[in-house]
C-alpha atoms as a PDB file:
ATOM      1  CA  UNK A   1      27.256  12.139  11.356  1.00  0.00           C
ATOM      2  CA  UNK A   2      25.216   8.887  11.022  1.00  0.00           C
ATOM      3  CA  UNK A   3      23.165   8.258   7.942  1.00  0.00           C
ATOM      4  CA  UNK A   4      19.608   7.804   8.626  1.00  0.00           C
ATOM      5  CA  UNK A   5      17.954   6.004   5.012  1.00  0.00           C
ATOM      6  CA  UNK A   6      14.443   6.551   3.935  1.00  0.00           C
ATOM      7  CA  UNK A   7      11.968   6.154   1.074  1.00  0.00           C
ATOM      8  CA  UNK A   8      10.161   8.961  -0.527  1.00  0.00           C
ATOM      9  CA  UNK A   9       6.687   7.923  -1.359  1.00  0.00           C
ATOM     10  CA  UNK A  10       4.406  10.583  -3.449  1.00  0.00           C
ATOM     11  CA  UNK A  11       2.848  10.517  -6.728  1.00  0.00           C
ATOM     12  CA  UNK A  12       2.989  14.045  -7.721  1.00  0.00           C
ATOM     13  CA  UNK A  13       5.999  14.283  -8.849  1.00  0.00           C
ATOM     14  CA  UNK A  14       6.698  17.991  -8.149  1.00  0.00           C
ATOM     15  CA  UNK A  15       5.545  17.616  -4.423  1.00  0.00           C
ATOM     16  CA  UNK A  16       7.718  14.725  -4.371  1.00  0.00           C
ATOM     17  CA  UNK A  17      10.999  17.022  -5.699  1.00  0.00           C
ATOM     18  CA  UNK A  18       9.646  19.979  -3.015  1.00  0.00           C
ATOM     19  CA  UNK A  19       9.511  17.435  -0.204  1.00  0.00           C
ATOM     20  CA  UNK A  20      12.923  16.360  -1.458  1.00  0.00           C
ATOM     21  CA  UNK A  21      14.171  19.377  -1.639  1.00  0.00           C
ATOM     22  CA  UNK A  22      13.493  20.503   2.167  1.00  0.00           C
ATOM     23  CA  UNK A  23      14.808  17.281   3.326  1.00  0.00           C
ATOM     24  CA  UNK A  24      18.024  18.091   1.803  1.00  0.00           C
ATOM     25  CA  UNK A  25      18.516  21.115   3.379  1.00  0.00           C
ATOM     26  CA  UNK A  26      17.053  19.780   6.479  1.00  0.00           C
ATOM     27  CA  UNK A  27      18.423  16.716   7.235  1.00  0.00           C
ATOM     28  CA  UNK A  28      21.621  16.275   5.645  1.00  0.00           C
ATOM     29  CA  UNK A  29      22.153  12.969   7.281  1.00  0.00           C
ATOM     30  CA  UNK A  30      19.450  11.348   5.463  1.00  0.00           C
ATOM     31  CA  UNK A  31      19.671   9.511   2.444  1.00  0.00           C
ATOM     32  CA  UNK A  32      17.018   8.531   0.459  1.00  0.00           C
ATOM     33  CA  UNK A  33      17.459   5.303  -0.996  1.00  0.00           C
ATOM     34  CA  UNK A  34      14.389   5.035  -3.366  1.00  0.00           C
ATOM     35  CA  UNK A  35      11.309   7.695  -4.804  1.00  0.00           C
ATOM     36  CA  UNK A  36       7.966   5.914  -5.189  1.00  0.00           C
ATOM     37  CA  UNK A  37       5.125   7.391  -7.277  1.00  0.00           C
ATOM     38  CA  UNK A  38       2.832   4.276  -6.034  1.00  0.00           C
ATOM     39  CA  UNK A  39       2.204   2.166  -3.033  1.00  0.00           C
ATOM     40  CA  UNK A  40       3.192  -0.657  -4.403  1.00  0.00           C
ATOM     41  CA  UNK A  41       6.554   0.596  -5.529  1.00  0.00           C
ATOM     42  CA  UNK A  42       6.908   1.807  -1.941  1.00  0.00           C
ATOM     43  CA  UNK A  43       5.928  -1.948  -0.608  1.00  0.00           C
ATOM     44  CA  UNK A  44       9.090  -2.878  -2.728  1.00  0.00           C
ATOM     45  CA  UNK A  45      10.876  -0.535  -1.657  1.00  0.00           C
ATOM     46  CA  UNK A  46      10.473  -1.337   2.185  1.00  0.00           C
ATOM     47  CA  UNK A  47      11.431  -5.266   0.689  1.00  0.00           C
ATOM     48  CA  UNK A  48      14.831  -4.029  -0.817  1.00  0.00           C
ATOM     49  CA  UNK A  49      16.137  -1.377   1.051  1.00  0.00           C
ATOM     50  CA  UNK A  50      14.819  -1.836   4.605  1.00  0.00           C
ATOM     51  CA  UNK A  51      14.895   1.612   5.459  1.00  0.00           C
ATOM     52  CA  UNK A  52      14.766   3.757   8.522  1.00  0.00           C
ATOM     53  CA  UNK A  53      12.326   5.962   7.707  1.00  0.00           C
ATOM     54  CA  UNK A  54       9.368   6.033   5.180  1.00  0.00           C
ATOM     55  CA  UNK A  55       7.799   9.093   4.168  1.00  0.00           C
ATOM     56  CA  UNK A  56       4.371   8.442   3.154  1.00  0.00           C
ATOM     57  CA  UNK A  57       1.576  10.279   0.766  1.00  0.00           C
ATOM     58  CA  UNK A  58      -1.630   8.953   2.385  1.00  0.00           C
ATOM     59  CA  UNK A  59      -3.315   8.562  -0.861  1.00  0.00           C
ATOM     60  CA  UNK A  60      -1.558   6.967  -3.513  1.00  0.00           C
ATOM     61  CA  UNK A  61      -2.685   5.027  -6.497  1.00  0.00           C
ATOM     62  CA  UNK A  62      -3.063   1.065  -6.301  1.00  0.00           C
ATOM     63  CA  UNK A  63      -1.997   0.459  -2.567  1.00  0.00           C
ATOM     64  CA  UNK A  64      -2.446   3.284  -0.260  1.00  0.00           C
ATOM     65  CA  UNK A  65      -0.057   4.864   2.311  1.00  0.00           C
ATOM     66  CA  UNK A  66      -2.101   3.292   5.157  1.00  0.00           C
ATOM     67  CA  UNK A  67      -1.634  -0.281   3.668  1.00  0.00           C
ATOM     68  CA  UNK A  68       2.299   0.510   3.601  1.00  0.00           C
ATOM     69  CA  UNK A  69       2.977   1.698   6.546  1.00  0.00           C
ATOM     70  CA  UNK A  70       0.872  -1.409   7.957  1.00  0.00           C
ATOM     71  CA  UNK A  71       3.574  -3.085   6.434  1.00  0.00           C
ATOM     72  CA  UNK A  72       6.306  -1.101   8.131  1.00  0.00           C
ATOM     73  CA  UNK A  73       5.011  -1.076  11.318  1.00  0.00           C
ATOM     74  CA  UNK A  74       7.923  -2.121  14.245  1.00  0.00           C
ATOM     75  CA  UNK A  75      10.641  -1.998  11.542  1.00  0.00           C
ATOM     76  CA  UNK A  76      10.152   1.177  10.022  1.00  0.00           C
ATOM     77  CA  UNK A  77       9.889   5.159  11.074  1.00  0.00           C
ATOM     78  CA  UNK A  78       6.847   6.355   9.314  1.00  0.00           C
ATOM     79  CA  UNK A  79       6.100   9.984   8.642  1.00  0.00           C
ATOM     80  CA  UNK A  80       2.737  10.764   6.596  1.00  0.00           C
ATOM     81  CA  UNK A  81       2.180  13.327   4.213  1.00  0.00           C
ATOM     82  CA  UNK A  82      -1.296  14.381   3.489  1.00  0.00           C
ATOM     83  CA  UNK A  83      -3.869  16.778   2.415  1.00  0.00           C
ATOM     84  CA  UNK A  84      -6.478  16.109   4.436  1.00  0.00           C
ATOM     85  CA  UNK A  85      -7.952  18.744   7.586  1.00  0.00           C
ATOM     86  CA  UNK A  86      -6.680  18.704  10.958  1.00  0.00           C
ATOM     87  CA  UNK A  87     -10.153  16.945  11.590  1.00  0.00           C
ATOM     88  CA  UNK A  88      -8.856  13.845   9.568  1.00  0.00           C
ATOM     89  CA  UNK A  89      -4.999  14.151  11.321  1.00  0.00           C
ATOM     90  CA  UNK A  90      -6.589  14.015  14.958  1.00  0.00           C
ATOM     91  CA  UNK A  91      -6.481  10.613  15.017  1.00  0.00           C
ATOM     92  CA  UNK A  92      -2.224  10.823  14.540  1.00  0.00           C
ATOM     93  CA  UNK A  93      -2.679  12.885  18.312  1.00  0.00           C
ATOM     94  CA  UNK A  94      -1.264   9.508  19.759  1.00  0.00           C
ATOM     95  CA  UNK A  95       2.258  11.117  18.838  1.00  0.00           C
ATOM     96  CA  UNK A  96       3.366   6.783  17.443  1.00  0.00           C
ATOM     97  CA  UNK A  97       3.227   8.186  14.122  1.00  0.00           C
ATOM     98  CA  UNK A  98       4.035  11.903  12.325  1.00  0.00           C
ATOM     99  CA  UNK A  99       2.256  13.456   9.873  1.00  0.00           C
ATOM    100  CA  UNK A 100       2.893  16.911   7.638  1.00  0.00           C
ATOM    101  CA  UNK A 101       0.137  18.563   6.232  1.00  0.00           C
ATOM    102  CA  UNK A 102       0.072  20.000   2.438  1.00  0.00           C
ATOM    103  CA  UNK A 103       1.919  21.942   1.506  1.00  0.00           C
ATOM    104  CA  UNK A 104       4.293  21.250   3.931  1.00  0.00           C
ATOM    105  CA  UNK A 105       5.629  23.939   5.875  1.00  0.00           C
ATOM    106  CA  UNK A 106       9.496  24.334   6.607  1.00  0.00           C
ATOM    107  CA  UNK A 107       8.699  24.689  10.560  1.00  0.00           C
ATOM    108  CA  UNK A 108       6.520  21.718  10.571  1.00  0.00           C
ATOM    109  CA  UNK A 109       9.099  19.705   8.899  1.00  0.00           C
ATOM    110  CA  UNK A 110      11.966  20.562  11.579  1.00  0.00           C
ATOM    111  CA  UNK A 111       9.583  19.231  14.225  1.00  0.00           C
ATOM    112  CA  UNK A 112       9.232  16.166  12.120  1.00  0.00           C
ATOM    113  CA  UNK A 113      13.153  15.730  11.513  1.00  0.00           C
ATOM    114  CA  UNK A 114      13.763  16.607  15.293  1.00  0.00           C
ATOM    115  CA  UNK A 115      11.041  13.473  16.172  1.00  0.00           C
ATOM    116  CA  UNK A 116      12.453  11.339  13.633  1.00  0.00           C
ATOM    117  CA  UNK A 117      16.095  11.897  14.800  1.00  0.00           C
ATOM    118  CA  UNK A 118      15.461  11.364  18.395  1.00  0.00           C
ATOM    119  CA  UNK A 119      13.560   8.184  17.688  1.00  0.00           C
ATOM    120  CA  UNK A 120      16.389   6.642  15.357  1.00  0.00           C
ATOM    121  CA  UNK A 121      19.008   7.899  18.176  1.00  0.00           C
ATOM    122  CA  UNK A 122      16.857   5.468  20.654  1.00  0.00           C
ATOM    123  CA  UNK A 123      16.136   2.861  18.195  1.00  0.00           C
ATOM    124  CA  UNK A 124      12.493   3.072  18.477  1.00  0.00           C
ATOM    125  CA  UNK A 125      10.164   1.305  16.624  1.00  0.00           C
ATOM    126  CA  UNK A 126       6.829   2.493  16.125  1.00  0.00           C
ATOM    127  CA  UNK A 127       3.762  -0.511  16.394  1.00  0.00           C
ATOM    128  CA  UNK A 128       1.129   1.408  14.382  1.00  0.00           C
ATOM    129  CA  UNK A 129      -1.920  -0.652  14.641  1.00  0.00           C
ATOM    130  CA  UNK A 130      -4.123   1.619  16.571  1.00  0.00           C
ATOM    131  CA  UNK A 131      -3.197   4.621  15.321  1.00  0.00           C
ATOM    132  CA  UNK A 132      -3.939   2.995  11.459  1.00  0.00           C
ATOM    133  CA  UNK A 133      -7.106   1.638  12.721  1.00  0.00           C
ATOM    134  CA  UNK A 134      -8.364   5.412  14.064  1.00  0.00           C
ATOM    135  CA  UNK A 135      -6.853   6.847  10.708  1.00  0.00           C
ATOM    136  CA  UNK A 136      -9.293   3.935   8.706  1.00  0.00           C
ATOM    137  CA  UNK A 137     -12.254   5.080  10.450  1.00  0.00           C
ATOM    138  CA  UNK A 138     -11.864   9.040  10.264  1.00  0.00           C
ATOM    139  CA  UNK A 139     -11.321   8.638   6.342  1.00  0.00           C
ATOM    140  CA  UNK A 140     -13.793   6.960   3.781  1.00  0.00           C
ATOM    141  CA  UNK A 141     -12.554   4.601   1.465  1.00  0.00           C
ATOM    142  CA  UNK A 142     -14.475   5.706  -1.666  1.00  0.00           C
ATOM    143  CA  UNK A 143     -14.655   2.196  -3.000  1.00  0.00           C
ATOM    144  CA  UNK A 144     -16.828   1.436  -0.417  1.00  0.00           C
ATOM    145  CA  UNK A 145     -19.791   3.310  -2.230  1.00  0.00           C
ATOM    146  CA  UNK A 146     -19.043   4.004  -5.500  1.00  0.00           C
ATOM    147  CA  UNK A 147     -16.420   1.245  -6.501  1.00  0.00           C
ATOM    148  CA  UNK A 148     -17.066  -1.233  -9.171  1.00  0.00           C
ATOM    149  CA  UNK A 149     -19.947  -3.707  -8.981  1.00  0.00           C
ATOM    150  CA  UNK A 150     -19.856  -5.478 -12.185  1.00  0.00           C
ATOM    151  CA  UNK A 151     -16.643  -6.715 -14.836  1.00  0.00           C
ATOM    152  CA  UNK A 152     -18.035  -6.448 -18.188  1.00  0.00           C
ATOM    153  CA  UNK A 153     -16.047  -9.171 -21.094  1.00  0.00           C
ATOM    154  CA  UNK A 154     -16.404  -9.763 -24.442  1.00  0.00           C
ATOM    155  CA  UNK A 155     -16.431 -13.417 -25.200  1.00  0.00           C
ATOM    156  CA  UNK A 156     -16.535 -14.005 -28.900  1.00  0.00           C
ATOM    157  CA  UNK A 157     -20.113 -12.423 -29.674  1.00  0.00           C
ATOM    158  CA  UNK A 158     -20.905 -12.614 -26.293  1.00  0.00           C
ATOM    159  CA  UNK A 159     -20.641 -10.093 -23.294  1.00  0.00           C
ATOM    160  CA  UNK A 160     -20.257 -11.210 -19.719  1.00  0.00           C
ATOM    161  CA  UNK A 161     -21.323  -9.711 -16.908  1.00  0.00           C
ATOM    162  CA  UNK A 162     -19.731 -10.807 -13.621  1.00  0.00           C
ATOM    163  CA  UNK A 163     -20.972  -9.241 -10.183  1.00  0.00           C
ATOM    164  CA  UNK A 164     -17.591  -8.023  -8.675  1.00  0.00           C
ATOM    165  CA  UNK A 165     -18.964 -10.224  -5.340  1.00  0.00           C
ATOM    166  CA  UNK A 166     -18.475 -13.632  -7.570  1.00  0.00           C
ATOM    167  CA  UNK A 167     -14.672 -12.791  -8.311  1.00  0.00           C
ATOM    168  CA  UNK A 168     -12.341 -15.062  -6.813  1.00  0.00           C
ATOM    169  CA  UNK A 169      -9.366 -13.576  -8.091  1.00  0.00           C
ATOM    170  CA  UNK A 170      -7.529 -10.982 -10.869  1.00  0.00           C
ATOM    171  CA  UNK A 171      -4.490 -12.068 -12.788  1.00  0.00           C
ATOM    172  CA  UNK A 172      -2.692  -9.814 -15.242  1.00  0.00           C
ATOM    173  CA  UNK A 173      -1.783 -11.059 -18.618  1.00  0.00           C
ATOM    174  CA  UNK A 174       0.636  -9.074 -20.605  1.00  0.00           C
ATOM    175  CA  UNK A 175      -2.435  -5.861 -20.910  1.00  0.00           C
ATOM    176  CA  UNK A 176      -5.225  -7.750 -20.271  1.00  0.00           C
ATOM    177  CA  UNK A 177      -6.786  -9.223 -16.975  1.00  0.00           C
ATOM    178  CA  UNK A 178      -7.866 -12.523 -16.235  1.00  0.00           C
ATOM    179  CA  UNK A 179     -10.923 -12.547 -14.095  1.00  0.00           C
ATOM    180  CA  UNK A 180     -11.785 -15.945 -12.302  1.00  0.00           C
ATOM    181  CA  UNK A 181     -15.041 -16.806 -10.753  1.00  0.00           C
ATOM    182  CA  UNK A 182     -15.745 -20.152  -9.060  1.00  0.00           C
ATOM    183  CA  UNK A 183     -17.431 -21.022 -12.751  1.00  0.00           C
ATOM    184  CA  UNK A 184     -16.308 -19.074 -14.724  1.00  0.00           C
ATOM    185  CA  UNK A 185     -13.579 -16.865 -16.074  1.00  0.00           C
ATOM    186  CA  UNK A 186     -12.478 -14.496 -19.014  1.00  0.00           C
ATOM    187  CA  UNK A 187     -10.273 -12.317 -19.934  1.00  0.00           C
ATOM    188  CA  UNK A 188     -10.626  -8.044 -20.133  1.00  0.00           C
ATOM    189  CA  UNK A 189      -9.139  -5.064 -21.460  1.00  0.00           C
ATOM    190  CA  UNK A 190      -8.325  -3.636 -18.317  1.00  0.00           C
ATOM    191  CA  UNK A 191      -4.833  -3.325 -16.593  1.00  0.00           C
ATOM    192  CA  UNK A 192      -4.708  -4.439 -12.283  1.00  0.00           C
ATOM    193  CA  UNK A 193      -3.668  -0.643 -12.157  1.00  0.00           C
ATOM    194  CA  UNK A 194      -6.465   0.557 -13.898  1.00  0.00           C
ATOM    195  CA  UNK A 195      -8.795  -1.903 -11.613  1.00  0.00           C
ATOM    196  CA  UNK A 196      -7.109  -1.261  -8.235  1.00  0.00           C
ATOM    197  CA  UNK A 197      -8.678   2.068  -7.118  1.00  0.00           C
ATOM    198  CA  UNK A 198     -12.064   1.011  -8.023  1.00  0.00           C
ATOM    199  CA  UNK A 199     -12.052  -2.223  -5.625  1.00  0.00           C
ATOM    200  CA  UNK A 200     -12.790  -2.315  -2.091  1.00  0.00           C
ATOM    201  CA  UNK A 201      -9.169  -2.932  -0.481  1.00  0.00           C
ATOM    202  CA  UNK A 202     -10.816  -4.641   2.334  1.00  0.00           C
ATOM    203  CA  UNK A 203     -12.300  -7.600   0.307  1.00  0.00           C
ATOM    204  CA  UNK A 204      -9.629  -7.439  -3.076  1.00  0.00           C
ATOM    205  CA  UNK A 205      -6.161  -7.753  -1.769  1.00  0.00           C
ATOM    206  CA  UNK A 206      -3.207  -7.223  -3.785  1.00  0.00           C
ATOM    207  CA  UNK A 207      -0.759 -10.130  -3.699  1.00  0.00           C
ATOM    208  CA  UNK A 208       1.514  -9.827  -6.288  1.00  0.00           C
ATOM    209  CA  UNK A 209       2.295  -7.038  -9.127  1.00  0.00           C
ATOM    210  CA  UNK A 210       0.359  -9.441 -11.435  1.00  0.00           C
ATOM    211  CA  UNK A 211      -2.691 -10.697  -8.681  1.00  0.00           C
ATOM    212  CA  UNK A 212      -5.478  -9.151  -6.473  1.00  0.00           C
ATOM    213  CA  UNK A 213      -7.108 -11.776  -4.403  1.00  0.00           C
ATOM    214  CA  UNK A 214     -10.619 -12.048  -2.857  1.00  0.00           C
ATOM    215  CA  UNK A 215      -9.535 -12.022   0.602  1.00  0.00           C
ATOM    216  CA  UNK A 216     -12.674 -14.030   2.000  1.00  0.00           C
ATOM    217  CA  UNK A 217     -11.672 -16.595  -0.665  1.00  0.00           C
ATOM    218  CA  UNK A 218      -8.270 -17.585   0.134  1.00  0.00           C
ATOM    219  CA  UNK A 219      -8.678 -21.195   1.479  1.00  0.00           C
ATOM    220  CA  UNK A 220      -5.125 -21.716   2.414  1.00  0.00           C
ATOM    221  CA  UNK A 221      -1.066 -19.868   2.667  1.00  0.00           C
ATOM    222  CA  UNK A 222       1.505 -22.055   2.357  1.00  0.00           C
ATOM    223  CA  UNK A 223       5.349 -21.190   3.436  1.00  0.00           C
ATOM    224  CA  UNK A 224       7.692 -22.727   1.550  1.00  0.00           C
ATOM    225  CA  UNK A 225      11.228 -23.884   2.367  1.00  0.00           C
ATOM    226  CA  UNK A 226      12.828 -20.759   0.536  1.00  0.00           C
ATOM    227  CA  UNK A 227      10.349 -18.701   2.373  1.00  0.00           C
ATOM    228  CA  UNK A 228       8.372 -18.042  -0.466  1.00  0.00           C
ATOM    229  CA  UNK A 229       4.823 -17.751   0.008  1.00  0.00           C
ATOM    230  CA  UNK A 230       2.025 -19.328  -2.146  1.00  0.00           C
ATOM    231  CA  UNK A 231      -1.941 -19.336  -1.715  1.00  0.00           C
ATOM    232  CA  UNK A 232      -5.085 -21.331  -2.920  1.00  0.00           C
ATOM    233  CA  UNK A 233      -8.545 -20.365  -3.303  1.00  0.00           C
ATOM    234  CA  UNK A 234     -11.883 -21.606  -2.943  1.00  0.00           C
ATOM    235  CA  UNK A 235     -12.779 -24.139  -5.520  1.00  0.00           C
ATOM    236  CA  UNK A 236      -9.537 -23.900  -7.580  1.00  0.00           C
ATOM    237  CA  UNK A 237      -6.501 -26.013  -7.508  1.00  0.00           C
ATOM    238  CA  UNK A 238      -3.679 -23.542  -9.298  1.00  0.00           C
ATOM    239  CA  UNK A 239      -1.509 -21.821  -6.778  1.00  0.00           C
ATOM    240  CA  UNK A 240      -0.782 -17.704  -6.789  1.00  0.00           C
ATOM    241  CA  UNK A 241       2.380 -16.828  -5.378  1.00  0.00           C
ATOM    242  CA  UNK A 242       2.420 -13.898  -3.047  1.00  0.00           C
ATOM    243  CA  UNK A 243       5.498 -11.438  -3.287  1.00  0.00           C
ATOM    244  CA  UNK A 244       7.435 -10.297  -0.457  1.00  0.00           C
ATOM    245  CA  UNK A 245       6.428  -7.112  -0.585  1.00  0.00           C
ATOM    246  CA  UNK A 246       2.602  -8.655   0.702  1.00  0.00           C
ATOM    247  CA  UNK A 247       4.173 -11.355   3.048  1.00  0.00           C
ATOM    248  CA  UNK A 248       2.961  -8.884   5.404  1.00  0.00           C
ATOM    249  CA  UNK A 249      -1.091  -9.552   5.122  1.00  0.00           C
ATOM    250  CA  UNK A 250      -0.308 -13.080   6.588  1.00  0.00           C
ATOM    251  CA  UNK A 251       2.079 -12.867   9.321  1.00  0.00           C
ATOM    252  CA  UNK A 252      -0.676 -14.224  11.639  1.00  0.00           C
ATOM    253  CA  UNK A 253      -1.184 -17.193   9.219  1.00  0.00           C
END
């Protein structure tokens, strides 16, 4: 029997042990190589263990499901979980990607393995562009309206008020943040994980575990010769390395 690998990508951990669970009695040929409780865990995941399959929460903390499997897409099977109505899941009708609804049901999931299995027996890949780009327009980014509009430091005596539009960048430091404006800069009580959900992941991207970048600020991506990848901003000379698990964001660069 051939061994089919995949990630497991949830953040409710007993969801995550249910979904498990099925797939075990399911699909004995598949091994899953890593559990995620974030998108960002599942990003490095994709980096280290280049699965076959990804099975995806939709919503997840930090980076979302839709922002991973944008960075699987032609090298990785991706099968969504989510909670969302069958209004939401229309725009999966395409049949490029799967989806299960919560809770998942045991007959839902067999059609799922079946798909899955006949698409590794082919070697298909799955280019999910449009089907992400319907998915990003049936569901709302709540950011988009009630995100954060102003970072609030204390300087000394002083408190600073930066409009969230004026950030060039976020750089964690140990528990802290360092927020950078083109004049500016300080540092806040606030974790890049506490920060994440309340940006708009259009305009803030995540780079790195330890940067979010203003994406309409980047001036430049360079390539190194060891492949790594390293950006500047407007206005500022220090570099920001970009991990692999975000090399994806620029492959048109």
């Amino acid at each position: 029997m051939m061994t089919i690998s995949a990630i497991l990508a949830e953040d409710e951990a007993p969801q995550r042990a249910e979904l498990r669970k099925l797939l075990s009695e399911l699909c004995p040929e598949l091994k899953i190589v890593a559990e995620c409780e974030d998108g960002l865990a599942a990003l490095e995941a994709l980096e280290a263990y280049h699965p076959q399959v990804a099975f995806l929460d939709i919503r997840m903390p930090g980076v979302s499901g839709l922002e991973v499997a944008r960075a699987a897409s032609g090298r990785t099977q991706v099968i969504f979980t989510t909670a969302y109505d069958e209004y939401a899941v229309k725009a999966f009708d395409g049949g490029a990607v799967d989806y299960l609804l919560k809770p998942i049901k045991r007959d839902r999931l067999i059609l799922a393995i079946e798909r899955m299995r006949e698409r590794t027996r082919r070697g298909a890949t799955q280019d999910l562009s449009q089907v992400l780009a319907a998915l990003e327009n049936k569901l709302a980014h709540p950011s988009k309206s009630g995100g954060i509009k102003w970072i609030t430091a204390n300087v000394g005596n002083t408190t600073k008020m930066f409009p969230v539009e004026e950030v060039l960048f976020f750089q964690a430091q140990d528990k802290y943040t360092r927020v950078v404006t083109a004049t500016d800069e300080a540092i806040i009580r606030t974790t890049l994980k506490e920060l994440i959900d309340g940006l708009d992941s259009d305009e803030f991207w995540q780079i790195h575990r330890s940067a979010i970048v203003r994406a309409n600020a980047i001036r430049s991506a360079l390539r190194r010769d060891d492949g790594r990848l390293e950006l500047r901003v407007r206005g500022k000379e220090e570099v920001l390395p970009v991990s692999s698990a975000f090399h994806y964001r620029f492959k048109g660069m």
